[in-house]
C-alpha atoms as a PDB file:
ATOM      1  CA  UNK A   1      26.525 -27.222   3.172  1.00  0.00           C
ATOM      2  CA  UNK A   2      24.933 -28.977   5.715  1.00  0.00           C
ATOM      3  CA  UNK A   3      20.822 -28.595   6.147  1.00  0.00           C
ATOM      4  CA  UNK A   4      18.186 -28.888   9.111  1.00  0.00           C
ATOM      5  CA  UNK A   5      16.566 -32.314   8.741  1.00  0.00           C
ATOM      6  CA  UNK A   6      13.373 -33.038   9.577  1.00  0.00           C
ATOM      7  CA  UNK A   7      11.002 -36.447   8.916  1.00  0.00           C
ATOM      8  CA  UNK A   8       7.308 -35.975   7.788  1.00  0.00           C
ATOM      9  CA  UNK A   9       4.446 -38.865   7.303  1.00  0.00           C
ATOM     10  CA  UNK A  10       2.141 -39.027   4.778  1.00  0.00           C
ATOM     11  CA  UNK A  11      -1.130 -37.678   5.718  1.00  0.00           C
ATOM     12  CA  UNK A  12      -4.480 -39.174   5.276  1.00  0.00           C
ATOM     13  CA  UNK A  13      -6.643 -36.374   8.271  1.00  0.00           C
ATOM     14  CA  UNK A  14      -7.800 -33.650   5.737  1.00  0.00           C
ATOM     15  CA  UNK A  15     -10.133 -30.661   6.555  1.00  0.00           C
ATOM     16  CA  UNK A  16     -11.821 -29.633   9.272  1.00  0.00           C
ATOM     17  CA  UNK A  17     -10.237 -33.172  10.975  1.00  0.00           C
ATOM     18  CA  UNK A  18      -6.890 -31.649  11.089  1.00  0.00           C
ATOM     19  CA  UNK A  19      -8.061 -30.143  14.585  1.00  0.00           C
ATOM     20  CA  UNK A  20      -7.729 -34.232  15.816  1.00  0.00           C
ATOM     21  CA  UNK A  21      -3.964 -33.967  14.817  1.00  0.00           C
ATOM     22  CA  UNK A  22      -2.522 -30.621  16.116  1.00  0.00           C
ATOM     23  CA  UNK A  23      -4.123 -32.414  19.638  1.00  0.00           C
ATOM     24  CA  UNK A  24      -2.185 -35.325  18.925  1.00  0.00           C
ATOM     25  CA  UNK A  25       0.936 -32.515  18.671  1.00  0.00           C
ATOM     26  CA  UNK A  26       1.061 -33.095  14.515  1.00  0.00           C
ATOM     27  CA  UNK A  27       1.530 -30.097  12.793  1.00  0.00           C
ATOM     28  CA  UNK A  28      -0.322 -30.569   9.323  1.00  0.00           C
ATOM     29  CA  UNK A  29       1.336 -29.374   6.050  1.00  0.00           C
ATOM     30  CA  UNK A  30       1.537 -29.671   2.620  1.00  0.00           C
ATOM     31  CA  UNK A  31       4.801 -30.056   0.167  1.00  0.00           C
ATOM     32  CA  UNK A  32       4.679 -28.614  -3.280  1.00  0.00           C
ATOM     33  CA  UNK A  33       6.805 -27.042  -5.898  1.00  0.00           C
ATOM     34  CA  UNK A  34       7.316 -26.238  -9.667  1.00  0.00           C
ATOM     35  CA  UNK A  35       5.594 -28.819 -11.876  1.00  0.00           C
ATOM     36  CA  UNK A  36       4.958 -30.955  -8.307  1.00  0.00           C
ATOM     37  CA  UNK A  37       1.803 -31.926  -7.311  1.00  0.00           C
ATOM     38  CA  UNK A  38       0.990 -31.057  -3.942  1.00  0.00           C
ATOM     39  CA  UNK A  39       1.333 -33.608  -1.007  1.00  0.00           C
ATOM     40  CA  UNK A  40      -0.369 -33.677   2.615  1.00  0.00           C
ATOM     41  CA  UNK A  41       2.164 -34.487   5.409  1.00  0.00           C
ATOM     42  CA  UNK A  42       2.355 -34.255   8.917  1.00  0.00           C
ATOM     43  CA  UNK A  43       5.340 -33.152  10.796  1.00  0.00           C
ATOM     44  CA  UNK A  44       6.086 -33.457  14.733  1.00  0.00           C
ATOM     45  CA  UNK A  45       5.066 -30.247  16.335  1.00  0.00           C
ATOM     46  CA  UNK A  46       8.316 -30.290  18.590  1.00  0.00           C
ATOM     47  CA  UNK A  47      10.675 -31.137  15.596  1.00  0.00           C
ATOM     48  CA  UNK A  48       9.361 -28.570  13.477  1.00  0.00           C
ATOM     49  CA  UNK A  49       9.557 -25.810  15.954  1.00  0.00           C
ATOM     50  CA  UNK A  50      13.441 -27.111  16.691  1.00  0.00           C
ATOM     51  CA  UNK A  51      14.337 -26.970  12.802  1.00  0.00           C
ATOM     52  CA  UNK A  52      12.418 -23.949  12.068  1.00  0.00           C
ATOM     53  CA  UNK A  53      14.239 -22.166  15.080  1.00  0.00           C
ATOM     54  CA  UNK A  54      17.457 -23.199  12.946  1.00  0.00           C
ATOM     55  CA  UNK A  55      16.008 -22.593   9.313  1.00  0.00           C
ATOM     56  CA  UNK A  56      13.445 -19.594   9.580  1.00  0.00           C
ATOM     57  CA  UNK A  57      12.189 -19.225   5.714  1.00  0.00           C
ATOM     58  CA  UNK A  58      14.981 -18.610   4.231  1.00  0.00           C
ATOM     59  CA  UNK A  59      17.495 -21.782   5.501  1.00  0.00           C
ATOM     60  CA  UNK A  60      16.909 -24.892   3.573  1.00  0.00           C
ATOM     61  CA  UNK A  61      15.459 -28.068   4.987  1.00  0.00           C
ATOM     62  CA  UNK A  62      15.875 -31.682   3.879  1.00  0.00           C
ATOM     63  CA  UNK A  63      12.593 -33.236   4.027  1.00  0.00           C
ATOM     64  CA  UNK A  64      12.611 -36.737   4.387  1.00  0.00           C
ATOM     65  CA  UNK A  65       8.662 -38.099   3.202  1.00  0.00           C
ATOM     66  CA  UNK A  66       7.034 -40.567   0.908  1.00  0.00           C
ATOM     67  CA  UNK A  67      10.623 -42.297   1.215  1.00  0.00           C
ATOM     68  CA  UNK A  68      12.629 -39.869  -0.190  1.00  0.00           C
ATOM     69  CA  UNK A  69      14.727 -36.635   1.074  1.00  0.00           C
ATOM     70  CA  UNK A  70      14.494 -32.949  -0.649  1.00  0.00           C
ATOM     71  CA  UNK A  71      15.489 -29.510   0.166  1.00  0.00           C
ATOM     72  CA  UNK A  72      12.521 -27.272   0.767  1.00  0.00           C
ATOM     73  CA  UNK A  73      11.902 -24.292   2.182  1.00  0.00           C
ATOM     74  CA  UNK A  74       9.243 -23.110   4.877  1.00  0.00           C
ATOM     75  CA  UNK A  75       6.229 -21.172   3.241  1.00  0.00           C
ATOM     76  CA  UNK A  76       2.914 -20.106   4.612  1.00  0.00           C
ATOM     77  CA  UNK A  77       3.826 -20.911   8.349  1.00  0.00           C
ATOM     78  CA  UNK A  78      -0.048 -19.968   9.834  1.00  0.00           C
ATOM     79  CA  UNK A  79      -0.686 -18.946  13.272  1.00  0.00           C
ATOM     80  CA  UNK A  80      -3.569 -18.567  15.613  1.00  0.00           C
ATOM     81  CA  UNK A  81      -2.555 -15.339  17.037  1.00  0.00           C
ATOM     82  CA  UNK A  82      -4.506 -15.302  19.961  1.00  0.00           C
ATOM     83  CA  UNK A  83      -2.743 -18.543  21.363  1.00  0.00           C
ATOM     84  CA  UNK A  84       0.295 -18.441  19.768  1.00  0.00           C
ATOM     85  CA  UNK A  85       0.074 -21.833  18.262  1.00  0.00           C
ATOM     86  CA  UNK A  86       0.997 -23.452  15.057  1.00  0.00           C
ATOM     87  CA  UNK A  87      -1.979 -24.354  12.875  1.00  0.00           C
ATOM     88  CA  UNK A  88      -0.228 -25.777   8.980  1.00  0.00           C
ATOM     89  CA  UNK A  89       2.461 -25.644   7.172  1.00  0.00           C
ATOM     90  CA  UNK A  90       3.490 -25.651   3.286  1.00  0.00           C
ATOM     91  CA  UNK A  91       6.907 -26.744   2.244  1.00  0.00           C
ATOM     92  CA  UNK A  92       8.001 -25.747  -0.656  1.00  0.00           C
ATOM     93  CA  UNK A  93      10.512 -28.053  -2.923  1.00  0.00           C
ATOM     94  CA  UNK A  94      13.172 -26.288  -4.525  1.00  0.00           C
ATOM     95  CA  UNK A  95      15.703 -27.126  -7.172  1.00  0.00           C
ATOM     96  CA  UNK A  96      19.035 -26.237  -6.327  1.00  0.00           C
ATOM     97  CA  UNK A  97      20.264 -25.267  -9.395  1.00  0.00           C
ATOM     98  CA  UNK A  98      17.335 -22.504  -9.446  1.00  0.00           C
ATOM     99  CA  UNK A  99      17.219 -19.026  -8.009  1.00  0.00           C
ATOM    100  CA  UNK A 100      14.100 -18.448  -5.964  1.00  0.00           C
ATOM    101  CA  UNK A 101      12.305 -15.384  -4.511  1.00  0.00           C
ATOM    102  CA  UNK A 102      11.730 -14.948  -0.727  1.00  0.00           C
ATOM    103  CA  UNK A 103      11.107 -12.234   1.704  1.00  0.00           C
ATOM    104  CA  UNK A 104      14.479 -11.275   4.056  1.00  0.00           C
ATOM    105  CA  UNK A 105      13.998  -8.656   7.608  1.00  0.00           C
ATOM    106  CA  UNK A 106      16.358  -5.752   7.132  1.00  0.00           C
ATOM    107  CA  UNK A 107      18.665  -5.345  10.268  1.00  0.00           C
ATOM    108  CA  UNK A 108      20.017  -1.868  11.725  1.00  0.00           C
ATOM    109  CA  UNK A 109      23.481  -2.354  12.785  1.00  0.00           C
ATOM    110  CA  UNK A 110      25.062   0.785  15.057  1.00  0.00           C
ATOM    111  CA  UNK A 111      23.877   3.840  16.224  1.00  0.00           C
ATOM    112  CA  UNK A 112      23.238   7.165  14.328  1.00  0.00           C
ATOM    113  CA  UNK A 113      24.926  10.162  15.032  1.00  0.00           C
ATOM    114  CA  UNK A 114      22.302  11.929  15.043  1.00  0.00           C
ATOM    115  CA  UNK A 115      20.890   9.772  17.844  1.00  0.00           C
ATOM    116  CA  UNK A 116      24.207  10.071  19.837  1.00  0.00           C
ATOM    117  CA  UNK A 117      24.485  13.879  19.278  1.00  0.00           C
ATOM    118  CA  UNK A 118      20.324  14.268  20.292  1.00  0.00           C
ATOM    119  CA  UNK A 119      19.560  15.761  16.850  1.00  0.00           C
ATOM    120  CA  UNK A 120      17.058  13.198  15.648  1.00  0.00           C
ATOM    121  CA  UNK A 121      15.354   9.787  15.828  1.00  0.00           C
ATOM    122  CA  UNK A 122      15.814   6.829  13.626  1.00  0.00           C
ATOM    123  CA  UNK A 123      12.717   6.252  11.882  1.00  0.00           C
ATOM    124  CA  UNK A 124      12.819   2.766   9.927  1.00  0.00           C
ATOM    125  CA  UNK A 125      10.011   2.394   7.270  1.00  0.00           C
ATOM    126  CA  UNK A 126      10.874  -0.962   5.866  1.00  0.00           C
ATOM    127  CA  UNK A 127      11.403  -4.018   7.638  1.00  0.00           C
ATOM    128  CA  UNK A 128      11.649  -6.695   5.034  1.00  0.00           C
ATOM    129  CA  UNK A 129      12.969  -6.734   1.329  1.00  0.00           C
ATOM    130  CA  UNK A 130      12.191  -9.422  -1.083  1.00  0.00           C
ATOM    131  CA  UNK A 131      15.576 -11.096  -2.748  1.00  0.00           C
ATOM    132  CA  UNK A 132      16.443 -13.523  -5.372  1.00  0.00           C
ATOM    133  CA  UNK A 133      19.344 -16.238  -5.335  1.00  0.00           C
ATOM    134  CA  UNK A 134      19.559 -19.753  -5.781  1.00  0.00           C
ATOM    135  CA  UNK A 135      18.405 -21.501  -2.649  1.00  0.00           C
ATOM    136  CA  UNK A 136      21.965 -22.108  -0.738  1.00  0.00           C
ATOM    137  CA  UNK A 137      22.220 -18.558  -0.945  1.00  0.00           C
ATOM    138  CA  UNK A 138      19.434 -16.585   0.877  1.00  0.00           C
ATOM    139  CA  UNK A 139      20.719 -14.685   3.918  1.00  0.00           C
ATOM    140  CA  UNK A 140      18.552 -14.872   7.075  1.00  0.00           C
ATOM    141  CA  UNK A 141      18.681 -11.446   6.953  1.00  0.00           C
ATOM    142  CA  UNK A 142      20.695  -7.746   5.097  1.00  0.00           C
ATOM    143  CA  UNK A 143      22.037  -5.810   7.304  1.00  0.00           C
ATOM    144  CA  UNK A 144      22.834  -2.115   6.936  1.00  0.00           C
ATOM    145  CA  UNK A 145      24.582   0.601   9.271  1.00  0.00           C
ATOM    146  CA  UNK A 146      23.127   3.926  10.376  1.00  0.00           C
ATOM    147  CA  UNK A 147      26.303   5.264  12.222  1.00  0.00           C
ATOM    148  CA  UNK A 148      26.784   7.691   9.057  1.00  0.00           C
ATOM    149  CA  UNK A 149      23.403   9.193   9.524  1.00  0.00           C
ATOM    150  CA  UNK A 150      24.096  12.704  10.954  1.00  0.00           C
ATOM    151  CA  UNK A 151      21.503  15.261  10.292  1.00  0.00           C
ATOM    152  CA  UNK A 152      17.833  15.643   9.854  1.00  0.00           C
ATOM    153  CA  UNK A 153      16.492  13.993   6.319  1.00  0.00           C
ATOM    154  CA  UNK A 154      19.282  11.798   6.580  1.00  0.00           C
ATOM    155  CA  UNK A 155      18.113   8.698   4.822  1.00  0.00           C
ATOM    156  CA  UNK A 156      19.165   5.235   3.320  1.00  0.00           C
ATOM    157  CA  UNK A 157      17.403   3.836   0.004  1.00  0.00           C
ATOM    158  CA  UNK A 158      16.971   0.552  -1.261  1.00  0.00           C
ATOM    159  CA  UNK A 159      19.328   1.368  -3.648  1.00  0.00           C
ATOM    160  CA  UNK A 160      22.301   1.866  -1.132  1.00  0.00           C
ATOM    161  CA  UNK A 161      21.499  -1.309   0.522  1.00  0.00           C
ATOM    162  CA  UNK A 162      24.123  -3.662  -0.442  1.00  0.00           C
ATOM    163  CA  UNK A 163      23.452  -7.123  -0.938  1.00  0.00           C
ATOM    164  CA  UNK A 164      25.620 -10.499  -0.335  1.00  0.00           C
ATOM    165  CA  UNK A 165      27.150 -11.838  -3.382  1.00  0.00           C
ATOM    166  CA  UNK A 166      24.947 -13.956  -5.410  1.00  0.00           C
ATOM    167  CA  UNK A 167      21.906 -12.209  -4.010  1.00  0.00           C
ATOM    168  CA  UNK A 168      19.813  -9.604  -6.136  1.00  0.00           C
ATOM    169  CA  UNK A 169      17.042  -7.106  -4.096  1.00  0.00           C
ATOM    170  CA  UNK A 170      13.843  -6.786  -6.105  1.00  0.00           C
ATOM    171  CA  UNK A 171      12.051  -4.015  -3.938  1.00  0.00           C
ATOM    172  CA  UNK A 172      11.612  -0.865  -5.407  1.00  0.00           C
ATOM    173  CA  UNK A 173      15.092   0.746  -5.415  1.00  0.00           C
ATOM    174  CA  UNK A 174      13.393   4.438  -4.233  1.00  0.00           C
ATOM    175  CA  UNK A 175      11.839   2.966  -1.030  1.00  0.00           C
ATOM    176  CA  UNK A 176      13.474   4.485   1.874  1.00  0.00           C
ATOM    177  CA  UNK A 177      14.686   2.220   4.317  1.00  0.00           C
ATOM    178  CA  UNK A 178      15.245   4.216   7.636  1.00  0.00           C
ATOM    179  CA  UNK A 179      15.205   8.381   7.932  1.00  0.00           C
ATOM    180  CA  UNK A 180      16.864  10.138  10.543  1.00  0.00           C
ATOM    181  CA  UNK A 181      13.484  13.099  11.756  1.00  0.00           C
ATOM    182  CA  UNK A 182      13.258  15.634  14.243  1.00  0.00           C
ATOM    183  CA  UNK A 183      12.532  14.095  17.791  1.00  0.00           C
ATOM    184  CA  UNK A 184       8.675  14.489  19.092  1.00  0.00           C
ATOM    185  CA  UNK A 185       8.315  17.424  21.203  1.00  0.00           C
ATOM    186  CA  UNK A 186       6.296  16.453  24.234  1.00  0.00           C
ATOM    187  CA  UNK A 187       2.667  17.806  24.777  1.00  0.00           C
ATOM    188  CA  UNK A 188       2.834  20.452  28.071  1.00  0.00           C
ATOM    189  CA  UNK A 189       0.772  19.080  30.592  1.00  0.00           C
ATOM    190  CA  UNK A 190      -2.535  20.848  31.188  1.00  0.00           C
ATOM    191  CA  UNK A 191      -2.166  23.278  33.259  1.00  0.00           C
ATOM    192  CA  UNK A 192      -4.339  22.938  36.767  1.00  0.00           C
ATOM    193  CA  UNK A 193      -7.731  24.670  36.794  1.00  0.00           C
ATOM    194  CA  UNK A 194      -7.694  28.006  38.946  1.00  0.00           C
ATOM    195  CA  UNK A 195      -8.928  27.898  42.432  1.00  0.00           C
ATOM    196  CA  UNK A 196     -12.075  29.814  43.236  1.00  0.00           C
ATOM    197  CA  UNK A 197     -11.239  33.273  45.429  1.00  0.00           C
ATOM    198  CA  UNK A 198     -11.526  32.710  48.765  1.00  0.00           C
ATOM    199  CA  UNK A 199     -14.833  34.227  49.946  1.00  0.00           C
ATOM    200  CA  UNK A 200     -16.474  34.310  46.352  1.00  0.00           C
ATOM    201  CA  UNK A 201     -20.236  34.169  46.616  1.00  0.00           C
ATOM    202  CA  UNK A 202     -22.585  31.921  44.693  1.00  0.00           C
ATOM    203  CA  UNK A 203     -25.165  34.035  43.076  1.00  0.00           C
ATOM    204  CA  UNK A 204     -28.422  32.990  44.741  1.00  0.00           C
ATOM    205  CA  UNK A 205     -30.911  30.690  43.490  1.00  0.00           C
ATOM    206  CA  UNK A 206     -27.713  28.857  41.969  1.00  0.00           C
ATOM    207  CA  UNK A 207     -25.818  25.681  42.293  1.00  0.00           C
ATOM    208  CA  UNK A 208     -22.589  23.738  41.432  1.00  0.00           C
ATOM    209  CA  UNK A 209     -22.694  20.840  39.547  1.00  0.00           C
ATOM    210  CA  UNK A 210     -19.914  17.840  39.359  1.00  0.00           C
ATOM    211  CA  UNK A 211     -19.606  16.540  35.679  1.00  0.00           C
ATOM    212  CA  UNK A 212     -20.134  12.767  35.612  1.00  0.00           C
ATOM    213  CA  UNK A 213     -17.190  10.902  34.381  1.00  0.00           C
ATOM    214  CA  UNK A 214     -17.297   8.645  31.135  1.00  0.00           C
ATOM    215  CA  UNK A 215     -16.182   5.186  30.664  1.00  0.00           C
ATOM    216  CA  UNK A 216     -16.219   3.488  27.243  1.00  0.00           C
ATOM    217  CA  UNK A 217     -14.668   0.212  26.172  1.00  0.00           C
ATOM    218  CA  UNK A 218     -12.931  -0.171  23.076  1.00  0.00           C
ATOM    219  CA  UNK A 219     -13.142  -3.148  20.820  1.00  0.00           C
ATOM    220  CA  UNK A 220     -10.862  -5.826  21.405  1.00  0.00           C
ATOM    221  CA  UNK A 221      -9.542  -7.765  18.682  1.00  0.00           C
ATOM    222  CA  UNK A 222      -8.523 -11.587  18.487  1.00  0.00           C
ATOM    223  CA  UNK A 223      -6.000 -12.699  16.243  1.00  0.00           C
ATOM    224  CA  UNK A 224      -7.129 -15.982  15.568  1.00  0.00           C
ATOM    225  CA  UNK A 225      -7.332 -17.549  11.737  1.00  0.00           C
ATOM    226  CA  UNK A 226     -10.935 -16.735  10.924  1.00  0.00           C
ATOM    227  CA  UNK A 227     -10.083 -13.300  11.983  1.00  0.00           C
ATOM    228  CA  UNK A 228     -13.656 -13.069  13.839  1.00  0.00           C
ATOM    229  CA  UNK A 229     -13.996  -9.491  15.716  1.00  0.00           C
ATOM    230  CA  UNK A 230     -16.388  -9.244  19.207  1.00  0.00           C
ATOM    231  CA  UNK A 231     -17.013  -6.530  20.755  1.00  0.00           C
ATOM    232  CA  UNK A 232     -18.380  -6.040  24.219  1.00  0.00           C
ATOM    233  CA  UNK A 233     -19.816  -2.450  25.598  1.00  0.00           C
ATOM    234  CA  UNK A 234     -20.972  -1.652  29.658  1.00  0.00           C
ATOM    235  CA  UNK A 235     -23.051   0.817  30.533  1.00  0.00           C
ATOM    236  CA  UNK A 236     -22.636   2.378  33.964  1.00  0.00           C
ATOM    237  CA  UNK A 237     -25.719   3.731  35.232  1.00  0.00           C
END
């Protein structure tokens, strides 16, 4: 079966000095493995964002670095959130001839019936399993069908979920997967204060008052790697 290919360089930039590289558009990684020791590379940002388009985590990847090529696998991709941008990469080397472990999204496939017939809403509580199987034989992803799912409590376990050959689901077989519930019922709308009688009096010596309006401003979060929060408040006078 043919694999992605992709060409790294040794690296020498370590630490905080990586920053130089990503400018340079280097991504900076790491390969290791079992009974490896690990090894600092630097990949093409452009390449790897071709291959891993291809690959994802679970597609294999011959590595070509230190003047050799082996199959690896994507692991701890890291992101700055906030600017969507790559910031390092691990590879990890993988012998073909053992199974490995790796995390796979769960796909819905059709529509329940109970969503066609307006009964109920599918409600999917896991979006991932974690699988074993040699490393030629991780799916991109399991799919499973909800057409069946009729009636409210409906449900479909880990332990229905049916796996490709050659791959074994380690998640907790009880986990529910997706549950067909009732639908939300939608909150009435307040209803509109009642209008003063025409020709009511004010009691004397009395006034209205407007109440003043509040504004507050939530926290904002960034989603960059040192996961820093900041928080900014305005008063209005």
């Amino acid at each position: 079966m043919k694999h992605a290919q992709l060409k790294a360089e040794d690296r020498t930039v370590l630490g905080k000095k990586v920053k130089k590289l990503r400018h340079e558009g280097y991504l900076p990684g790491n390969v290791y493995g079992k009974g490896l020791n690990s090894h600092a590379i630097q990949v093409k940002l452009m390449d790897f964002e071709n291959v891993y388009k291809e690959a994802g985590e679970t597609g294999l990847i011959d590595l070509t670095y230190d003047g050799k090529t082996k199959p690896v696998l994507v692991k701890n991709l890291q992101m700055n959130y906030a600017t969507r941008t790559l910031l390092h990469v691990d590879f990890y080397q993988v012998n073909l001839k053992e199974k490995v472990k790796a995390t796979v999204p769960v796909v819905l496939v059709g529509e329940a019936q109970a969503v066609t017939n307006k009964i109920g809403l599918v409600l999917q509580n896991i979006s991932d399993v974690e699988v074993e199987a040699l490393p030629d034989k991780l799916p991109e992803n399991i799919e499973i069908s909800v057409e069946h799912l009729s009636q409210i409590g409906d449900q479909i376990t880990i332990a229905d979920m049916k796996a490709p050959d050659d791959v074994t689901i380690l998640t907790d077989p009880a986990q529910t997967v997706v549950k067909i519930v009732e639908p939300t019922a939608e909150e009435p709308e307040p209803e509109a204060p009642a209008e003063a009688e025409e020709g009511a009096e004010t009691p004397e010596g009395e006034t209205k008052e407007g109440e003043e309006g509040e504004e507050s401003d939530g926290n904002k979060d960034s989603g960059d790697n040192s996961q820093e929060k900041s928080a900014t408040e305005d008063k209005k006078e």
